[in-house]
Protein backbone atom coordinates (compact mmCIF):
# COMPACT_ATOMS: atom_id res chain seq x y z
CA UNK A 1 -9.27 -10.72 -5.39
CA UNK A 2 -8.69 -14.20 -3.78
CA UNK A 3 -8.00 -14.83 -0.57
CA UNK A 4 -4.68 -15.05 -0.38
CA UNK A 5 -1.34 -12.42 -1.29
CA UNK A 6 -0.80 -9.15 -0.20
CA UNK A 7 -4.02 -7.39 -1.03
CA UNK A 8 -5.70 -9.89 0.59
CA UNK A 9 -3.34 -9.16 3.76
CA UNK A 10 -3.81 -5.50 3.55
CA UNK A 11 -7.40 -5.45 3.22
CA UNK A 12 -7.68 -7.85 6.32
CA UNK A 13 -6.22 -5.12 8.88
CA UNK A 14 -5.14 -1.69 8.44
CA UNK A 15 -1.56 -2.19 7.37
CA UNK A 16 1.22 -1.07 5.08
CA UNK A 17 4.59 -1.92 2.86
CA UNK A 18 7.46 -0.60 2.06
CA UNK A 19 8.97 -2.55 -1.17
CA UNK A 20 12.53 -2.37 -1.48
CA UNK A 21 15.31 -3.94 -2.52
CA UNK A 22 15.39 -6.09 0.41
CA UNK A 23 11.93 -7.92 -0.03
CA UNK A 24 10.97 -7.35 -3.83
CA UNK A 25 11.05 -10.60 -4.81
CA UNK A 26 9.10 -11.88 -2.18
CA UNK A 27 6.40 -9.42 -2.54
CA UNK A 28 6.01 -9.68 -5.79
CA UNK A 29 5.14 -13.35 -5.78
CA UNK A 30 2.13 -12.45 -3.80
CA UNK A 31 0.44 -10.20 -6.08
CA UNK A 32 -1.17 -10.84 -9.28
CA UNK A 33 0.63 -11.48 -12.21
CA UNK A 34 -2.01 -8.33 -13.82
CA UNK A 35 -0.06 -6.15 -11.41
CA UNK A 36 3.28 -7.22 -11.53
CA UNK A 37 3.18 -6.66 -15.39
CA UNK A 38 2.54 -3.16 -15.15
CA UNK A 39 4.15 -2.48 -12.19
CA UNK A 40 8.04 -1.95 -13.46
CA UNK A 41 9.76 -0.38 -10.74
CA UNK A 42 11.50 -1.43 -7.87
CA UNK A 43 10.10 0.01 -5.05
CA UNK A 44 7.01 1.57 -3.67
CA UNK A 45 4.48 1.71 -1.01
CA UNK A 46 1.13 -0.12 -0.32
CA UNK A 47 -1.08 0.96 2.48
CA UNK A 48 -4.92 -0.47 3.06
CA UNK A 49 -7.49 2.47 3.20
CA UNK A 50 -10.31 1.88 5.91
CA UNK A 51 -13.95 3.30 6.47
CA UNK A 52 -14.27 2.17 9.99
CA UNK A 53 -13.89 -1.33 10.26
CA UNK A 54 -14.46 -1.90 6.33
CA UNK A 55 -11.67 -1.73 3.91
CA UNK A 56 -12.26 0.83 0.95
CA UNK A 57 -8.78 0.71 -1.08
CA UNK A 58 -5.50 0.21 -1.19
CA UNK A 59 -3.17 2.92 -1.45
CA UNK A 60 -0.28 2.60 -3.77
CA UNK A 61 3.10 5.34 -4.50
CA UNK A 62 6.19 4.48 -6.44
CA UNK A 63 8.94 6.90 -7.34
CA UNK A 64 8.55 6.37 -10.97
CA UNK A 65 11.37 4.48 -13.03
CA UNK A 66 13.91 7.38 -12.81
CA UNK A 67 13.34 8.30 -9.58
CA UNK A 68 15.35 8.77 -6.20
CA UNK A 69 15.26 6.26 -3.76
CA UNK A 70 12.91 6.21 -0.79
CA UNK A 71 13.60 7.48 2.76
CA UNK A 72 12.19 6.33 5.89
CA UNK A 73 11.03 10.15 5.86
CA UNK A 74 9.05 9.24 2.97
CA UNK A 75 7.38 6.04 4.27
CA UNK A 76 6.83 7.73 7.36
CA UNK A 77 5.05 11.21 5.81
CA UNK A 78 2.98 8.62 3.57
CA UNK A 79 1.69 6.39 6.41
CA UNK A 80 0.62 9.59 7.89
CA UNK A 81 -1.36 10.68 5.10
CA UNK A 82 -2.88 7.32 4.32
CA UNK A 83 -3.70 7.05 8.18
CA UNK A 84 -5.24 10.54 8.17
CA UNK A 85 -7.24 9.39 4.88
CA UNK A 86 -9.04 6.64 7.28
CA UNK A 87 -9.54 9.04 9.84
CA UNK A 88 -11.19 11.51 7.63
CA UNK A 89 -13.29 8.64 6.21
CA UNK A 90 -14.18 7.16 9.62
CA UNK A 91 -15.18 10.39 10.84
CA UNK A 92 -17.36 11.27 7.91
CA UNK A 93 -19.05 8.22 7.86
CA UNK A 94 -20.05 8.94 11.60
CA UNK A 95 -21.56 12.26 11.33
């Protein structure tokens, strides 16, 4: 990955998107053209998986081409897993 875009900006700090509608285009210009071909939907989520202070991953959801649109429910139920995901990690890592 280079250093710039949004994996770049989600592996820097634990962080997360929601993209919609709203912010598509914009988002998209910042990944790589490899993902934007394959990715053919309209909205998902993107969330940066930590070990500590050490990135590990990037976590990634859409609702498929078909499917309903997101809730904030939704974003917020995923941040929580993705979040718990680190924790688990962090804690492992530890013992």
């Amino acid at each position: 990955l280079n250093n710039t875009g949004l994996f770049h900006t989600l592996l820097k700090k634990s962080s997360s998107i929601w993209v919609k509608q709203s912010n598509l285009d914009n988002a998209l210009v910042q990944l790589p053209k490899e993902f934007r071909d394959h990715c053919q939907v309209d909205e998902f989520f993107m969330m940066s998986i930590f070990n500590g202070d050490n990135a590990v991953g990037i976590c990634y959801v859409d609702r498929g081409i078909k499917g309903d649109k997101f809730l904030k429910e939704h974003y917020n139920a995923y941040k929580y897993l993705c979040n718990s995901l680190t924790k688990c990690l962090t804690a492992q890592s530890a013992s």
